[in-house]
PDB file of N, CA and C in Angstrom:
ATOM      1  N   UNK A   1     -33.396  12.934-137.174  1.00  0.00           N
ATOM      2  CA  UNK A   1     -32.279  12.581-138.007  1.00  0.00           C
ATOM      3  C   UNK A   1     -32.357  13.308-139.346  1.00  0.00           C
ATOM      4  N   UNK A   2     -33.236  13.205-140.180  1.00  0.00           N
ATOM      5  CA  UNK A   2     -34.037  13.813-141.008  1.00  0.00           C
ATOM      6  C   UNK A   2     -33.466  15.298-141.124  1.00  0.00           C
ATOM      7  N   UNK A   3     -34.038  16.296-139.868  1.00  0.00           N
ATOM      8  CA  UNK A   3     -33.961  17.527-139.350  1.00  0.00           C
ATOM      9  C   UNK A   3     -32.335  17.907-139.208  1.00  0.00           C
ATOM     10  N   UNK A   4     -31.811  16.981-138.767  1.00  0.00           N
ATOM     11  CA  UNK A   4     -30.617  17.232-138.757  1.00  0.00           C
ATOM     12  C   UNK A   4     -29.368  17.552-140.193  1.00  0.00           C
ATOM     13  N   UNK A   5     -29.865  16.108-140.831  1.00  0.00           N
ATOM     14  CA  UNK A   5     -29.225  16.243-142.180  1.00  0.00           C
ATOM     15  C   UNK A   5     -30.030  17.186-143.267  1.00  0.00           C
ATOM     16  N   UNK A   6     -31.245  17.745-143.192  1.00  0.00           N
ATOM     17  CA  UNK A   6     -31.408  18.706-143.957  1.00  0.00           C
ATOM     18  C   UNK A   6     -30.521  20.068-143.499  1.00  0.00           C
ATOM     19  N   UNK A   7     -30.371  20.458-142.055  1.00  0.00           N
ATOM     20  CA  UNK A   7     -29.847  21.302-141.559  1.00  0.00           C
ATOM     21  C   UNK A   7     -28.235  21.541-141.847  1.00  0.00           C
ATOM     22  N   UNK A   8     -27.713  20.550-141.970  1.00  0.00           N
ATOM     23  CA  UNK A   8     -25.949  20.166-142.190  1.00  0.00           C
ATOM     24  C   UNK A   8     -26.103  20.950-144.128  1.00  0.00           C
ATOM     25  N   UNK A   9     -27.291  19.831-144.760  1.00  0.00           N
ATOM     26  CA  UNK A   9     -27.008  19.988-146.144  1.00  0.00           C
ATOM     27  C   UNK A   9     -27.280  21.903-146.190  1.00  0.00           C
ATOM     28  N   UNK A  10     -27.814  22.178-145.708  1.00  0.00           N
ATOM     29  CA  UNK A  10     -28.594  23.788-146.003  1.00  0.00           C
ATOM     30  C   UNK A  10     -27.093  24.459-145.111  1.00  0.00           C
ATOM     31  N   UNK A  11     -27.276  24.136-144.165  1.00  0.00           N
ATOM     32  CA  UNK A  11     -25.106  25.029-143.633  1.00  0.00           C
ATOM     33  C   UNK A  11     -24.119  24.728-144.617  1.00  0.00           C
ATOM     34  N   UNK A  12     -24.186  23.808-145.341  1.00  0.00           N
ATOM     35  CA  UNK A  12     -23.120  23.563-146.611  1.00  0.00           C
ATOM     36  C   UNK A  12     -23.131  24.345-147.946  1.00  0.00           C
ATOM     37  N   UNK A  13     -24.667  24.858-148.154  1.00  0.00           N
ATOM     38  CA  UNK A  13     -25.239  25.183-149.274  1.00  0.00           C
ATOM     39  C   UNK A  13     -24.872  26.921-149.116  1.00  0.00           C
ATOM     40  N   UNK A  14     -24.723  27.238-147.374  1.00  0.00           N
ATOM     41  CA  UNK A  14     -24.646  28.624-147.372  1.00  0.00           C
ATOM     42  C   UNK A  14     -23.101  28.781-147.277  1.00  0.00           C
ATOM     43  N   UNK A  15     -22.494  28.245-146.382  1.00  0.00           N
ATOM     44  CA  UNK A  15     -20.644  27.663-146.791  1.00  0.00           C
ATOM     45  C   UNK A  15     -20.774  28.435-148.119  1.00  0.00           C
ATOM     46  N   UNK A  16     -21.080  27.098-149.244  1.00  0.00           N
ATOM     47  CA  UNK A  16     -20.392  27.288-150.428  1.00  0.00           C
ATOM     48  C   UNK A  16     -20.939  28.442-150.814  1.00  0.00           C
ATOM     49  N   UNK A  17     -21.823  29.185-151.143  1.00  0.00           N
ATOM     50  CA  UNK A  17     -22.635  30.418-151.499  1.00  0.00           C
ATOM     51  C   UNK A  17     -21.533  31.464-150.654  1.00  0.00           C
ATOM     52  N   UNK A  18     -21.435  31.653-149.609  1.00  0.00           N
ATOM     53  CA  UNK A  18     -21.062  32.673-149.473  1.00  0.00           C
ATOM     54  C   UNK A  18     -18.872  32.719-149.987  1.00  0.00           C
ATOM     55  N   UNK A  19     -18.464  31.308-149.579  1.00  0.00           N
ATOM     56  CA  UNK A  19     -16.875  31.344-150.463  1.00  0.00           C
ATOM     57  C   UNK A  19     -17.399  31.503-151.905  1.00  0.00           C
ATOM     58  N   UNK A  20     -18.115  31.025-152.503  1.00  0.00           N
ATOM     59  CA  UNK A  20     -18.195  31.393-153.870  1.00  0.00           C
ATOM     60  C   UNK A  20     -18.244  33.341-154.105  1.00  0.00           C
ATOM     61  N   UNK A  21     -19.156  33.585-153.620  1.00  0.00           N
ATOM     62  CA  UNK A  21     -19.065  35.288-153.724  1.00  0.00           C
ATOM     63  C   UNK A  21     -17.785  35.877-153.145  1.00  0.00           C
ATOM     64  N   UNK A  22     -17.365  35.323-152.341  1.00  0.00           N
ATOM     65  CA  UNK A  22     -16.162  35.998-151.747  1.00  0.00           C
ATOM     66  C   UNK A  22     -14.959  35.723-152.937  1.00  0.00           C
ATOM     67  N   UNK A  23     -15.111  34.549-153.643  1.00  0.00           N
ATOM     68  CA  UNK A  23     -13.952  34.495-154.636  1.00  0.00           C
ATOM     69  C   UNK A  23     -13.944  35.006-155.712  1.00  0.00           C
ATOM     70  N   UNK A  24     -15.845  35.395-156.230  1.00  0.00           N
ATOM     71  CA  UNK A  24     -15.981  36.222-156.979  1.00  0.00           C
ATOM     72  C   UNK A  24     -15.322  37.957-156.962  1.00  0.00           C
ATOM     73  N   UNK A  25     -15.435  38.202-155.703  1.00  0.00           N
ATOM     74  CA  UNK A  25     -15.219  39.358-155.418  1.00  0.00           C
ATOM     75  C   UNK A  25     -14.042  39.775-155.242  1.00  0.00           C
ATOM     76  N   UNK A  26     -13.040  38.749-154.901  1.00  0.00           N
ATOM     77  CA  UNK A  26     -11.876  38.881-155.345  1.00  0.00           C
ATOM     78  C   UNK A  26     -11.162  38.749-156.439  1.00  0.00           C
ATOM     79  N   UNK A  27     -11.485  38.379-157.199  1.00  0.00           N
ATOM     80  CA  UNK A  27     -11.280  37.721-158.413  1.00  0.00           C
ATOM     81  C   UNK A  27     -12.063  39.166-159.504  1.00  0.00           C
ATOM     82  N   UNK A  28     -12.717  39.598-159.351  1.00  0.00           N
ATOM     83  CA  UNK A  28     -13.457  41.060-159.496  1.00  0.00           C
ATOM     84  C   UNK A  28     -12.449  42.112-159.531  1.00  0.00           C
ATOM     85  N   UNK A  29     -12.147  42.491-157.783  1.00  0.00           N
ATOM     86  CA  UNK A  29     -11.049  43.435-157.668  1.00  0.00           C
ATOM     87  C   UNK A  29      -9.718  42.924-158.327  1.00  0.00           C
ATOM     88  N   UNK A  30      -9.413  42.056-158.592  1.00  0.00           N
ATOM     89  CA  UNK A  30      -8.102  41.329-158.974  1.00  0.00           C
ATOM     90  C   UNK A  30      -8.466  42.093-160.709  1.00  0.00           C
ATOM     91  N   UNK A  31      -8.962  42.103-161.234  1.00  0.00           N
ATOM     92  CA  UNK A  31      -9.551  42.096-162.247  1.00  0.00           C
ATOM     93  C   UNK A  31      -9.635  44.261-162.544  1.00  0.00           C
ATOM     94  N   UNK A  32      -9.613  44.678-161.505  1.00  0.00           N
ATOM     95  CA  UNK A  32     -10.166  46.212-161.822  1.00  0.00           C
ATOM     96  C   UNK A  32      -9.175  46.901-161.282  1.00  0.00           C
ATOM     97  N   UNK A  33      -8.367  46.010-160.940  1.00  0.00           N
ATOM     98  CA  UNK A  33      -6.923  46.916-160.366  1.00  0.00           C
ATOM     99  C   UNK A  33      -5.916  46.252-161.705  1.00  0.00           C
ATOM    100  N   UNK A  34      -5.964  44.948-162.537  1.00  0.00           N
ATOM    101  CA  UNK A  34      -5.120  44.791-163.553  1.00  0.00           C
ATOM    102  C   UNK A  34      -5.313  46.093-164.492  1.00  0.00           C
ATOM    103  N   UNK A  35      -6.525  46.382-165.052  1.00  0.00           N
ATOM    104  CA  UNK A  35      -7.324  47.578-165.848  1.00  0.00           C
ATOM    105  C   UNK A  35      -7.030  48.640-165.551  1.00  0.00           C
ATOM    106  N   UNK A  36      -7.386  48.830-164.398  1.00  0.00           N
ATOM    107  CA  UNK A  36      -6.346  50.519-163.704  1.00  0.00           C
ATOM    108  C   UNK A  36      -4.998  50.366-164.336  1.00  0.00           C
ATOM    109  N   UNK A  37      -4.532  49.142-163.924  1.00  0.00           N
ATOM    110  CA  UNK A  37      -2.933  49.385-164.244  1.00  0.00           C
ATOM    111  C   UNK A  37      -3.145  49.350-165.583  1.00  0.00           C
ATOM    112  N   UNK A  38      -2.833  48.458-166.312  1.00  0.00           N
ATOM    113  CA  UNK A  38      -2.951  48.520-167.856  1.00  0.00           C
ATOM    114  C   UNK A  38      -4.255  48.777-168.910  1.00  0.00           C
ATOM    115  N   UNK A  39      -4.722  49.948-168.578  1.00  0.00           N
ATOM    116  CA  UNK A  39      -6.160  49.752-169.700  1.00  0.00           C
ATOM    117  C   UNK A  39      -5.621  49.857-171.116  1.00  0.00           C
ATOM    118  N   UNK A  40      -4.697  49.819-171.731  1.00  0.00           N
ATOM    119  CA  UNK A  40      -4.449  49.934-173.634  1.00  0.00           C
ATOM    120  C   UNK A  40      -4.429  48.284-173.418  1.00  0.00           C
ATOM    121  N   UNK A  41      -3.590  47.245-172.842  1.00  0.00           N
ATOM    122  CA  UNK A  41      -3.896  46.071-173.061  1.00  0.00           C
ATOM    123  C   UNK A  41      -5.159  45.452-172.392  1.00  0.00           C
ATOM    124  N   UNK A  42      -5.429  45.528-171.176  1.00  0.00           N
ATOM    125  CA  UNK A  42      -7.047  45.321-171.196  1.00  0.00           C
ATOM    126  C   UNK A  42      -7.858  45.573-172.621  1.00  0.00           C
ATOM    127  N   UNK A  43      -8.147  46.699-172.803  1.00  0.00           N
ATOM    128  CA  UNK A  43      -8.947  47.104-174.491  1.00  0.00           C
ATOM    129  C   UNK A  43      -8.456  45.987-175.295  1.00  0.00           C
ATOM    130  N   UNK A  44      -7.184  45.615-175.415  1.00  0.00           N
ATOM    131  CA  UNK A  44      -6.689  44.953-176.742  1.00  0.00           C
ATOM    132  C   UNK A  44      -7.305  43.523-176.387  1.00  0.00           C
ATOM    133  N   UNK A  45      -7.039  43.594-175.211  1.00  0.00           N
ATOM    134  CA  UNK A  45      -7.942  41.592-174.993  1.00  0.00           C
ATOM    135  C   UNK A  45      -9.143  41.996-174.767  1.00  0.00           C
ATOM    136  N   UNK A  46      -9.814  42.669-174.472  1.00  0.00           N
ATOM    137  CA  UNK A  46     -11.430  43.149-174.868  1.00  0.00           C
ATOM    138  C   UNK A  46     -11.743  42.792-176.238  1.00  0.00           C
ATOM    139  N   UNK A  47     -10.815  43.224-177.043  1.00  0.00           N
ATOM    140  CA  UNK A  47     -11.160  43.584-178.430  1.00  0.00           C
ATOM    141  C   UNK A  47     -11.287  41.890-179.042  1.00  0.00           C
ATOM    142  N   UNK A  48     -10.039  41.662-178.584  1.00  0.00           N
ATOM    143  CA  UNK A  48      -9.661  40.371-179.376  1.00  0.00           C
ATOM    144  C   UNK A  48     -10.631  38.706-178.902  1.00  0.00           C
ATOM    145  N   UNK A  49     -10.882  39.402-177.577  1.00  0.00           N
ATOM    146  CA  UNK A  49     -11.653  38.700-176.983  1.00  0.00           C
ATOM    147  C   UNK A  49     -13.416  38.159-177.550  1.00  0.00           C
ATOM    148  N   UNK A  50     -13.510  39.746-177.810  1.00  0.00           N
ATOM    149  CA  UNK A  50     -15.080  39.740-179.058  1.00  0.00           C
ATOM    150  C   UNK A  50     -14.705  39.182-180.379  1.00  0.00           C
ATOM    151  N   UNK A  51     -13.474  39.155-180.948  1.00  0.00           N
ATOM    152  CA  UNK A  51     -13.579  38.948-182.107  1.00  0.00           C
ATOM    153  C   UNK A  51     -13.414  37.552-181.860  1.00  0.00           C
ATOM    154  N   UNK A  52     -12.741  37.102-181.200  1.00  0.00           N
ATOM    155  CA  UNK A  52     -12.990  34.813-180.961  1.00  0.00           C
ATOM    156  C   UNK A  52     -14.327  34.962-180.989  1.00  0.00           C
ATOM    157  N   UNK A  53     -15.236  35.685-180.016  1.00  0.00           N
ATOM    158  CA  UNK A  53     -16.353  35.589-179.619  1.00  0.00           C
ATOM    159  C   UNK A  53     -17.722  35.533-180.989  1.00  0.00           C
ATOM    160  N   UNK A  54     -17.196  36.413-181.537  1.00  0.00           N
ATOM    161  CA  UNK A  54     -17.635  36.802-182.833  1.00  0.00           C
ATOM    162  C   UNK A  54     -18.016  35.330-183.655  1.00  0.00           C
ATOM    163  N   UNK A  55     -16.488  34.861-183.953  1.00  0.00           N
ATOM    164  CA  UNK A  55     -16.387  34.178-185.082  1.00  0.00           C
ATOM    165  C   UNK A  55     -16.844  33.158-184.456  1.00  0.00           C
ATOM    166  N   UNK A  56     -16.962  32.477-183.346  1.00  0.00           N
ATOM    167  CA  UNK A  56     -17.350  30.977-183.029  1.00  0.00           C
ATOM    168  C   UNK A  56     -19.052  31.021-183.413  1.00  0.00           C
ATOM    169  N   UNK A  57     -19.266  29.651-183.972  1.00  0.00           N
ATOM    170  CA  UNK A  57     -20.551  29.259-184.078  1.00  0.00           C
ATOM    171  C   UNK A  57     -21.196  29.410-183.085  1.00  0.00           C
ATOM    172  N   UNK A  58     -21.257  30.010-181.996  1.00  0.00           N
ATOM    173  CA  UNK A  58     -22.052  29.373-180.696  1.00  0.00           C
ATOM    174  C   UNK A  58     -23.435  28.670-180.998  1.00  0.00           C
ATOM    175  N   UNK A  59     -24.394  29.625-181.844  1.00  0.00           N
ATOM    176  CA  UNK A  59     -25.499  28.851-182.067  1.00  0.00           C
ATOM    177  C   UNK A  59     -25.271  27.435-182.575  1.00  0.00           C
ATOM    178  N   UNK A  60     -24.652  27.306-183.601  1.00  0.00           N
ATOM    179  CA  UNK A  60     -24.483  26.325-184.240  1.00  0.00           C
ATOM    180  C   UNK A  60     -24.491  25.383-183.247  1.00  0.00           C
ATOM    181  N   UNK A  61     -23.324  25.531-182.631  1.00  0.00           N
ATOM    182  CA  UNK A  61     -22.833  24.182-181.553  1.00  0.00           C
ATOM    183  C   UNK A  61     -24.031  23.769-180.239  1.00  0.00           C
ATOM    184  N   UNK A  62     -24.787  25.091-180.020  1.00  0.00           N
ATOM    185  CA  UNK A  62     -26.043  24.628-179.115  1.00  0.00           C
ATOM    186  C   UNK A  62     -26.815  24.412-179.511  1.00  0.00           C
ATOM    187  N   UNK A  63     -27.585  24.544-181.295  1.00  0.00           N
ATOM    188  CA  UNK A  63     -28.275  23.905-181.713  1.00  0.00           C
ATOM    189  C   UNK A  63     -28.045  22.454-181.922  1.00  0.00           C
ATOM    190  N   UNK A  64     -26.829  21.821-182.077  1.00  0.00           N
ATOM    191  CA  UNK A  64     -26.197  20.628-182.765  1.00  0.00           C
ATOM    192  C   UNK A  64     -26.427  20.091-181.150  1.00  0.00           C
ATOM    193  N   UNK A  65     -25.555  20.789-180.177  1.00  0.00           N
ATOM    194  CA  UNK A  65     -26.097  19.732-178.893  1.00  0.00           C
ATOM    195  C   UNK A  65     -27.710  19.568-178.445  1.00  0.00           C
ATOM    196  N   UNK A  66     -28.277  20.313-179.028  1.00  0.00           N
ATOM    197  CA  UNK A  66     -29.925  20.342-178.138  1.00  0.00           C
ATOM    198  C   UNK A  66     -30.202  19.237-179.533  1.00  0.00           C
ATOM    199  N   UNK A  67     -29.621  19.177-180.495  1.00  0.00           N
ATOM    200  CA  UNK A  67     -30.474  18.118-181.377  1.00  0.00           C
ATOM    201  C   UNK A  67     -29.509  16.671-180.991  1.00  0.00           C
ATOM    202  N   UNK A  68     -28.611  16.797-180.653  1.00  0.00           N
ATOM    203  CA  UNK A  68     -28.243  15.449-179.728  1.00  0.00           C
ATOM    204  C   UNK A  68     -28.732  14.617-178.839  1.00  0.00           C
ATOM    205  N   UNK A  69     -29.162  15.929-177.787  1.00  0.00           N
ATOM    206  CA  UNK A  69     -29.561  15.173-177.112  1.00  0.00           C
ATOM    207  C   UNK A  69     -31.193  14.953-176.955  1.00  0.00           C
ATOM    208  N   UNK A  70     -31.518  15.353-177.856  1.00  0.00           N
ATOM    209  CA  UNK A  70     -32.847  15.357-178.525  1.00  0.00           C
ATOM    210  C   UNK A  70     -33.174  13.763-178.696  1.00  0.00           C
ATOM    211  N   UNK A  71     -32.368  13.916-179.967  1.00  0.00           N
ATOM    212  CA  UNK A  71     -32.496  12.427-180.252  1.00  0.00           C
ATOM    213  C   UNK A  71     -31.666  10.866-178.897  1.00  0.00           C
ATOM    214  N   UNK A  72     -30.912  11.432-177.876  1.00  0.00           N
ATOM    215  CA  UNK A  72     -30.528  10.446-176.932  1.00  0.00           C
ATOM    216  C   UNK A  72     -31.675  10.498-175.770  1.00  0.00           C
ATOM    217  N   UNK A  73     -32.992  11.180-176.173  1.00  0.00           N
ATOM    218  CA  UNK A  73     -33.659  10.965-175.191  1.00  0.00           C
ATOM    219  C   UNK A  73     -34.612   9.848-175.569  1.00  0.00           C
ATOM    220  N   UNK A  74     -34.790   9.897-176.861  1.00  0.00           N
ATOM    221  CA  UNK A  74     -35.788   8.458-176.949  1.00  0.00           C
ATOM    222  C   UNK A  74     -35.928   7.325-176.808  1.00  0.00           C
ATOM    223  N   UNK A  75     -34.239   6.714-177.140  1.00  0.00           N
ATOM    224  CA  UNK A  75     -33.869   5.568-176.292  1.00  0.00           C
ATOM    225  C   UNK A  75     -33.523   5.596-175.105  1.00  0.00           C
ATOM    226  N   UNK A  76     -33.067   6.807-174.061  1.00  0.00           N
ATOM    227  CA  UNK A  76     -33.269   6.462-172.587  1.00  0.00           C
ATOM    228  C   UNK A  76     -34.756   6.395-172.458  1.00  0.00           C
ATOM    229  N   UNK A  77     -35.754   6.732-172.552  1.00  0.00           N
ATOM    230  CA  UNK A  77     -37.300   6.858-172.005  1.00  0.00           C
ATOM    231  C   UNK A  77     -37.673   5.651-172.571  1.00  0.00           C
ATOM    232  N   UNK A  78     -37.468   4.718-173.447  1.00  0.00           N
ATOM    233  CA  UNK A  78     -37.405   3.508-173.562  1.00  0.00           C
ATOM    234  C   UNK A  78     -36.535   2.247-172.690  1.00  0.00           C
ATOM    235  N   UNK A  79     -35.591   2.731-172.185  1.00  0.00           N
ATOM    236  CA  UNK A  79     -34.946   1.875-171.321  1.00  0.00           C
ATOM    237  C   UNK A  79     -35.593   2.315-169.706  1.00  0.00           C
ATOM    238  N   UNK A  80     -36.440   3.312-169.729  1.00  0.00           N
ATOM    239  CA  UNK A  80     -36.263   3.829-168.480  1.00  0.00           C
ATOM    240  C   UNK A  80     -37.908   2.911-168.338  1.00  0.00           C
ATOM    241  N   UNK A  81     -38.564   3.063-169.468  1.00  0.00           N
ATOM    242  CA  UNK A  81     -40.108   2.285-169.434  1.00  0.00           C
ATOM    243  C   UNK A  81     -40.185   0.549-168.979  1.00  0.00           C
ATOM    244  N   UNK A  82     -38.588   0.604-169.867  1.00  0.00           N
ATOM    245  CA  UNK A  82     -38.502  -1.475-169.953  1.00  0.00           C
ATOM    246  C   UNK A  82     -38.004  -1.566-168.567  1.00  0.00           C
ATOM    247  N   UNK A  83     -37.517  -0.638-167.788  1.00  0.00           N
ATOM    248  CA  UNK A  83     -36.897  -1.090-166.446  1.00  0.00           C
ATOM    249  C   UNK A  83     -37.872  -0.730-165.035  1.00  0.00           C
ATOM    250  N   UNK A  84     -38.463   0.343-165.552  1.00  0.00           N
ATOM    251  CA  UNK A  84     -40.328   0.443-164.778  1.00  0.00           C
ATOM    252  C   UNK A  84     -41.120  -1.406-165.171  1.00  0.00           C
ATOM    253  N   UNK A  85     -41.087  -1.535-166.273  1.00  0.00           N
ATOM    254  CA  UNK A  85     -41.981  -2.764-166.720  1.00  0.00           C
ATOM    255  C   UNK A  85     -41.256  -3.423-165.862  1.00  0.00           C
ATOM    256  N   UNK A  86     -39.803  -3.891-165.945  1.00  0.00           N
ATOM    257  CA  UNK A  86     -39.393  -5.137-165.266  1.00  0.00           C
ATOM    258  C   UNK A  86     -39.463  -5.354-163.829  1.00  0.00           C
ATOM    259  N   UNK A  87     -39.546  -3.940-162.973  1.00  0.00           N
ATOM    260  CA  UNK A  87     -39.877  -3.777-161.395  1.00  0.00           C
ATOM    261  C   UNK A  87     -40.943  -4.253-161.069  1.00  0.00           C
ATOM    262  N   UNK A  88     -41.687  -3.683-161.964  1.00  0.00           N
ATOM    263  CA  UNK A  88     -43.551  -4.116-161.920  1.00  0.00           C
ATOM    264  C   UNK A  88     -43.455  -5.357-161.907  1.00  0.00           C
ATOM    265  N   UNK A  89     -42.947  -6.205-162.620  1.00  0.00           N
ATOM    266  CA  UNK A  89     -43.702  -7.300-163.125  1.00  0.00           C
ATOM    267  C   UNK A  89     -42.656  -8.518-161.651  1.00  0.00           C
ATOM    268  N   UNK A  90     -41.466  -7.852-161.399  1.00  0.00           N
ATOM    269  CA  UNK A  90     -40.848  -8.411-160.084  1.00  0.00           C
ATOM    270  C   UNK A  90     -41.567  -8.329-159.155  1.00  0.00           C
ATOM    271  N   UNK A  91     -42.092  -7.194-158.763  1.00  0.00           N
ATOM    272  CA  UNK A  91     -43.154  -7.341-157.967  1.00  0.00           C
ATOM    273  C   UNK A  91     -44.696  -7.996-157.569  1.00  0.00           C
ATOM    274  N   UNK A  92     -44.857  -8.145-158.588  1.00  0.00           N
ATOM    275  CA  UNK A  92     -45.982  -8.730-158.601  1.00  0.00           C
ATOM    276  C   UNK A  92     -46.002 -10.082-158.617  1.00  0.00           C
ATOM    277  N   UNK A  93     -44.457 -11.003-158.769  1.00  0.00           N
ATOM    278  CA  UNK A  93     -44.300 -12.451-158.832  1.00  0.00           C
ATOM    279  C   UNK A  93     -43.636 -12.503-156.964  1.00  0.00           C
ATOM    280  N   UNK A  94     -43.462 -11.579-156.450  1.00  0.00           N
ATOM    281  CA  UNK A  94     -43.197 -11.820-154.922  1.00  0.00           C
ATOM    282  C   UNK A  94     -44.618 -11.672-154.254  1.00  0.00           C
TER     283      UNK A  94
END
């Protein structure tokens, strides 16, 4: 049973892997035939594209989330300890 449902999950895993590349790859050529056709506006959303890219904080905003969730890990590993304690201690009164 076991053998079976690892086998289903691993045929699903190659499913999606291989439609994923295939949509990449279309989505690719979709992409290099717009450019053929128009490369002066391609360039211009290239361009404009770096300059959003430019100006956004990115660090900022992944430093600000890694210190988020920085600090939301100390009270889960505290709830996660009190709910280990409370299994334990269920168990041991059965």
């Amino acid at each position: 049973m076991d053998q079976q449902l690892s086998e289903n999950s691993g045929d699903i895993a190659d499913r999606s892997l291989r439609y994923t590349k295939e949509q990449f790859e279309q989505i690719r050529g979709q992409t290099e035939d717009y450019v053929r056709e128009n490369p002066t506006r391609a360039m211009a959303y290239a361009l404009v594209a770096g300059l959003v890219l430019d100006r956004l904080p990115v660090f900022r905003i992944i430093g600000g989330l890694t210190r988020l969730s920085l600090m939301a890990l100390k009270p889960a590993i505290l709830i996660y300890g009190a709910t280990k304690l409370y299994q334990a201690t269920k168990q041991e009164e059965t």
